[in-house]
C-alpha atoms as a PDB file:
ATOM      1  CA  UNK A   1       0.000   0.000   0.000  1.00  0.00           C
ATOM      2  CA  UNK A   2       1.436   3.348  -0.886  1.00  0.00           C
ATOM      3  CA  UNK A   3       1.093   6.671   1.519  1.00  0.00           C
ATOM      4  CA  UNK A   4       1.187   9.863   1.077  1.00  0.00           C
ATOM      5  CA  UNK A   5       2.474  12.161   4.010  1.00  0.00           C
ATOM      6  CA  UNK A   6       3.787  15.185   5.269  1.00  0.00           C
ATOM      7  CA  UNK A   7       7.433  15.192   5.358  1.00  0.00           C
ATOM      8  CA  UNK A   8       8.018  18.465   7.403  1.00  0.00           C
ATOM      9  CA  UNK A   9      11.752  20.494   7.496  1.00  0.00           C
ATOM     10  CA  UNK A  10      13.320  22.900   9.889  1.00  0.00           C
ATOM     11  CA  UNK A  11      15.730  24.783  10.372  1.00  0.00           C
ATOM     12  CA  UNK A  12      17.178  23.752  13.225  1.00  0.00           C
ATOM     13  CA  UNK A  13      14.171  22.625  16.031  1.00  0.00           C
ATOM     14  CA  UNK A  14      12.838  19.519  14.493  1.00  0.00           C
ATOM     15  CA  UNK A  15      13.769  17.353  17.647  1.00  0.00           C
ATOM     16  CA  UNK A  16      11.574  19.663  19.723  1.00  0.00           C
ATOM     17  CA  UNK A  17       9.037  19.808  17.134  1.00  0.00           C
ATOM     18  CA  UNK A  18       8.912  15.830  16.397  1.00  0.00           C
ATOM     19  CA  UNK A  19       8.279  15.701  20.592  1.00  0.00           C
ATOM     20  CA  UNK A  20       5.587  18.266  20.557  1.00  0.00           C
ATOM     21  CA  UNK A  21       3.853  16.245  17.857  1.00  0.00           C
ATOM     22  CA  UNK A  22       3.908  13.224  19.530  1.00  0.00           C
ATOM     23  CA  UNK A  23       2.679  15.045  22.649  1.00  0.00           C
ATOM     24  CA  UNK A  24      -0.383  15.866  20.491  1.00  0.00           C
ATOM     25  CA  UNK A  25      -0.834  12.583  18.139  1.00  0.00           C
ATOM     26  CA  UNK A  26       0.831   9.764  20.440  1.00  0.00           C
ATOM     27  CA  UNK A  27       1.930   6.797  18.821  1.00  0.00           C
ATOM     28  CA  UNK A  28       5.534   5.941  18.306  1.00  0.00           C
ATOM     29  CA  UNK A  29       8.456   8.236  17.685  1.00  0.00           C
ATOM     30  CA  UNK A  30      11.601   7.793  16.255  1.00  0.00           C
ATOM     31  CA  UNK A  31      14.624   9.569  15.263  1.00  0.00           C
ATOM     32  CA  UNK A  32      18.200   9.821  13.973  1.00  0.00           C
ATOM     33  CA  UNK A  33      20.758  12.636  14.120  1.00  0.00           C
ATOM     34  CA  UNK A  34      23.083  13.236  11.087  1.00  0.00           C
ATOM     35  CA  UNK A  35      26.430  11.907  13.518  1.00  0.00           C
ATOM     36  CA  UNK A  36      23.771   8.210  13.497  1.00  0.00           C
ATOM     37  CA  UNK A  37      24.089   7.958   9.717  1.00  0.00           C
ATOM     38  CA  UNK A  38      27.561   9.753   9.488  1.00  0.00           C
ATOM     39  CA  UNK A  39      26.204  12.414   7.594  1.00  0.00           C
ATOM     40  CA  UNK A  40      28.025  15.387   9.912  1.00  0.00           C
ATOM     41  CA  UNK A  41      30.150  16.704   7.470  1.00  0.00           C
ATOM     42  CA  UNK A  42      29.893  20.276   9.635  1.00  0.00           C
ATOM     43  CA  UNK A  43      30.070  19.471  13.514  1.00  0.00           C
ATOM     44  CA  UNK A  44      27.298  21.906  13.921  1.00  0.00           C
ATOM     45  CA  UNK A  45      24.957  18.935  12.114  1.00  0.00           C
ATOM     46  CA  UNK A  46      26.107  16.159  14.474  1.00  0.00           C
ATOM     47  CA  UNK A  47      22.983  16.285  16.828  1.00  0.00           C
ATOM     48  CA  UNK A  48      20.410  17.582  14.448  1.00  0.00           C
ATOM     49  CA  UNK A  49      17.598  15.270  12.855  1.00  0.00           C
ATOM     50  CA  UNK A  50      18.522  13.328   9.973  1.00  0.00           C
ATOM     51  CA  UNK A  51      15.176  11.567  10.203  1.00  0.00           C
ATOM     52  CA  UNK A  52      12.530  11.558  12.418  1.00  0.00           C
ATOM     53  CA  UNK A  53       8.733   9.389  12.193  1.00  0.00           C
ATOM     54  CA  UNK A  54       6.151   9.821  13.606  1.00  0.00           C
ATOM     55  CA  UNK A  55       3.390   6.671  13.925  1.00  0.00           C
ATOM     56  CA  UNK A  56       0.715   8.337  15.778  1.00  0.00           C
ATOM     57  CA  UNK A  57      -2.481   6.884  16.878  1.00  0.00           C
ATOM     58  CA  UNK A  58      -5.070   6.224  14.229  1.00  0.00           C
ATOM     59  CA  UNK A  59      -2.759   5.853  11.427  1.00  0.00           C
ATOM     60  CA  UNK A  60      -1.125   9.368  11.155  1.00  0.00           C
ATOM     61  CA  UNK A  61       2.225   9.202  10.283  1.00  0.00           C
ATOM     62  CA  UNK A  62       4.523  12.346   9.906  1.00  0.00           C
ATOM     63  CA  UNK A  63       8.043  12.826   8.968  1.00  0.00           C
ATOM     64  CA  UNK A  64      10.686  15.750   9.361  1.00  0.00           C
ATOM     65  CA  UNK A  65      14.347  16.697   9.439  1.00  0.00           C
ATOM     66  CA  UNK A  66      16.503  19.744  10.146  1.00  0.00           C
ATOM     67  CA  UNK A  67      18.527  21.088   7.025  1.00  0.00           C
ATOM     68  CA  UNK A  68      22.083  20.601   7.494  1.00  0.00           C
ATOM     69  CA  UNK A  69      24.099  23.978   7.388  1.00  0.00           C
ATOM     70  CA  UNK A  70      25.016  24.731   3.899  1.00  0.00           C
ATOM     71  CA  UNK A  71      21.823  23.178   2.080  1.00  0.00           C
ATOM     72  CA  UNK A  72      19.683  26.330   0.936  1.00  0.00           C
ATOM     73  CA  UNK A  73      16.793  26.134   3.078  1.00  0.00           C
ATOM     74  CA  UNK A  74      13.830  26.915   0.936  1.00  0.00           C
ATOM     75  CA  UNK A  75      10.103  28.441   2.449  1.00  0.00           C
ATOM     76  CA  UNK A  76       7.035  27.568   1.066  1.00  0.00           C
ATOM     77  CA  UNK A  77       5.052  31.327   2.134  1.00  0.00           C
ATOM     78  CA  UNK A  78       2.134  29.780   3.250  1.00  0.00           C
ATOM     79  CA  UNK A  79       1.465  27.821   0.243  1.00  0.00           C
ATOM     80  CA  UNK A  80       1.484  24.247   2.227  1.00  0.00           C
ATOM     81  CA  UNK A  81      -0.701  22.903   4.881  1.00  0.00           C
ATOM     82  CA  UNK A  82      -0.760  20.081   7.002  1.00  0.00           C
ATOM     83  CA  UNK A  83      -5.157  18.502   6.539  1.00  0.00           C
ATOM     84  CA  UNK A  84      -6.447  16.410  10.214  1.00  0.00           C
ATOM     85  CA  UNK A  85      -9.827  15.757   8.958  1.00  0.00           C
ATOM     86  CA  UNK A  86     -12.400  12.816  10.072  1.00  0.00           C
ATOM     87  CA  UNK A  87     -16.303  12.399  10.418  1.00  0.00           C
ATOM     88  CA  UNK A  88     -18.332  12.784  13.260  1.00  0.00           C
ATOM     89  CA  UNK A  89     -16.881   9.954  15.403  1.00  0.00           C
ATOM     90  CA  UNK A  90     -13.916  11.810  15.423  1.00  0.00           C
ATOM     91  CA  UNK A  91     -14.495  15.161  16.779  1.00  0.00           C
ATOM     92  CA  UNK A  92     -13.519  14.556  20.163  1.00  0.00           C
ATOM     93  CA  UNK A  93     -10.183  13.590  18.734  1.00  0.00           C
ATOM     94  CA  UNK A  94      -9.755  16.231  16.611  1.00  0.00           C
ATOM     95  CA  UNK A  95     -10.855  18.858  19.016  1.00  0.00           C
ATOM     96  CA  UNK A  96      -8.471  17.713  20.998  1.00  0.00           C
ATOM     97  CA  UNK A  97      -5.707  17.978  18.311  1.00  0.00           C
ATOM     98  CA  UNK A  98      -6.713  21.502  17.253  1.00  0.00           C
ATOM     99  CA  UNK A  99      -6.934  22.861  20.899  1.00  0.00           C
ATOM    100  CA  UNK A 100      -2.663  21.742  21.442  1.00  0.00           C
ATOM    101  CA  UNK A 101      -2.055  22.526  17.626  1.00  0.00           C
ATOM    102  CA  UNK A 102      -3.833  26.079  17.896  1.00  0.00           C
ATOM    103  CA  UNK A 103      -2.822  26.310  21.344  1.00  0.00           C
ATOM    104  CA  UNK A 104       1.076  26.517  20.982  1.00  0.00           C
ATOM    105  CA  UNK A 105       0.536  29.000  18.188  1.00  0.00           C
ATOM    106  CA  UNK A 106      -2.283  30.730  16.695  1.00  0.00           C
ATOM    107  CA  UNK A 107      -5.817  30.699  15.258  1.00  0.00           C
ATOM    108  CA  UNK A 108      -5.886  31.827  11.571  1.00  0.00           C
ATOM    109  CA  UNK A 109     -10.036  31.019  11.337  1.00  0.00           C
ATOM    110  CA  UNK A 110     -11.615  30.002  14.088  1.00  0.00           C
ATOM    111  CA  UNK A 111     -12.910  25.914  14.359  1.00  0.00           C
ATOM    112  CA  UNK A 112     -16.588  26.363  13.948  1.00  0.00           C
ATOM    113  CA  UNK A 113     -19.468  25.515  11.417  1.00  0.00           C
ATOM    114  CA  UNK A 114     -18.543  25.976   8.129  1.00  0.00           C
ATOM    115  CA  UNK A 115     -20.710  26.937   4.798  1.00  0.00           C
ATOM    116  CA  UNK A 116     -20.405  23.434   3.633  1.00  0.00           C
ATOM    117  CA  UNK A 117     -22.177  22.172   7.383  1.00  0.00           C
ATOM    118  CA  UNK A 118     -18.548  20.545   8.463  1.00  0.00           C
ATOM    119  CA  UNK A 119     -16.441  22.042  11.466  1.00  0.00           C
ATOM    120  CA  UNK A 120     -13.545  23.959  10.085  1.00  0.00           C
ATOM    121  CA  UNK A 121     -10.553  25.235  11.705  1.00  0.00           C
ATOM    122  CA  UNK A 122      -7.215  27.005  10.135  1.00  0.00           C
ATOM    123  CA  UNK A 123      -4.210  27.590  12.633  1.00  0.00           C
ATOM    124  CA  UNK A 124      -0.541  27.652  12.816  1.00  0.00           C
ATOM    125  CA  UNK A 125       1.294  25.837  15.360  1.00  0.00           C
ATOM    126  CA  UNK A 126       4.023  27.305  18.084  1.00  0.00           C
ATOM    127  CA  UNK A 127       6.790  25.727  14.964  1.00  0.00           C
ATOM    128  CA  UNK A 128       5.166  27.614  11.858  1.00  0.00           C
ATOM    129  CA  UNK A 129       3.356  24.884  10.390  1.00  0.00           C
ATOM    130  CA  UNK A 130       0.095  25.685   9.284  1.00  0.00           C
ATOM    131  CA  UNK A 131      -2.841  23.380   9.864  1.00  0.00           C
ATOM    132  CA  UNK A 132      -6.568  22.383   8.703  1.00  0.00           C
ATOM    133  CA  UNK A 133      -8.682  20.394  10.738  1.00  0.00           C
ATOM    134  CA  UNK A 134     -11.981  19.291   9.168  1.00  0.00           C
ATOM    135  CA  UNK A 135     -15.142  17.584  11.093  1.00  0.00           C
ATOM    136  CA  UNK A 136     -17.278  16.545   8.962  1.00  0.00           C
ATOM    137  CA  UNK A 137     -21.058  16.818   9.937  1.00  0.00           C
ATOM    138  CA  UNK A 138     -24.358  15.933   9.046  1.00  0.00           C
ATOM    139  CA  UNK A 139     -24.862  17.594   5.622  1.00  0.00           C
ATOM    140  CA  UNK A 140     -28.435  17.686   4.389  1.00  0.00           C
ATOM    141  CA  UNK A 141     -27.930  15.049   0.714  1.00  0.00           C
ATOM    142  CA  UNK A 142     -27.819  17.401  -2.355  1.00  0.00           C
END
C-alpha cells in the first residue's frame, strides 16, 4: 500500500518539534541525528535530525528533518498545509488535536461551522506549520 504524508523540514528545532507532535498525536516516535548515519560533514549537524517518524495513533504518520548547514533552506510562504480531517466519530479527537495545535501558536479562522455544514478550523502551530482540521457533519444530501 502506498502513503502519502507530510514530510516536514526545519531549520534547526525539528527534535523539539517531532516531541511536541507526539505530545499531540501519540503513537511511536523515532529519530536519527546526522552523527547516526555519518552524515556530519559540519560538527554543527552532528545532533540535528537526519530523520525523524512519527506513527501516531489512528494511522497518522509524519516525517521531518533539520537542514544541514550549507543546504539552501527553501520556504514555502504559506502555500502548504498540514489537513487532520475525520467524520463525526472523530471530533472529540480532533478537538483535541486543534486545541494543542492552535494552542502553541495561533488561530488563523476560528474551528466552527462551516458553509459546507462541516467544522472547520485554520491555525498555525508554536513551529510555523500551518494546519486544517476538518469535522465533517451531518450535511443535508444534495
Amino acid at each position: 500500500m502506498a502513503r502519502l504524508n507530510p514530510y516536514l523540514n526545519f531549520t534547526d528545532n525539528a527534535r523539539a518539534a517531532l516531541e511536541f507532535y507526539h505530545s499531540v498525536f501519540g503513537g511511536e516516535l523515532s529519530m536519527n541525528t546526522f552523527a547516526e548515519f555519518g552524515q556530519a560533514e559540519d560538527p554543527a549537524d552532528a545532533e540535528k535530525i537526519m530523520h525523524g517518524q512519527l506513527e501516531g495513533d489512528g494511522g497518522l504518520l509524519l516525517m521531518a528533518s533539520d537542514t544541514p548547514a550549507g543546504m539552501p533552506v527553501s520556504g514555502t510562504d504559506g502555500n502548504i498545509s498540514v489537513s487532520l480531517s475525520g467524520g463525526p466519530e472523530d471530533d472529540a479527537t480532533l478537538r483535541r488535536h486543534w486545541d494543542a495545535l492552535s494552542g502553541s501558536g495561533s488561530v488563523t479562522v476560528p474551528l466552527e461551522v462551516a458553509p459546507w455544514g462541516d467544522a472547520f478550523g485554520m491555525c498555525v502551530d508554536g513551529f510555523g506549520i500551518n494546519w486544517l482540521v476538518n469535522i465533517a457533519g451531518n450535511t443535508p444530501e444534495q
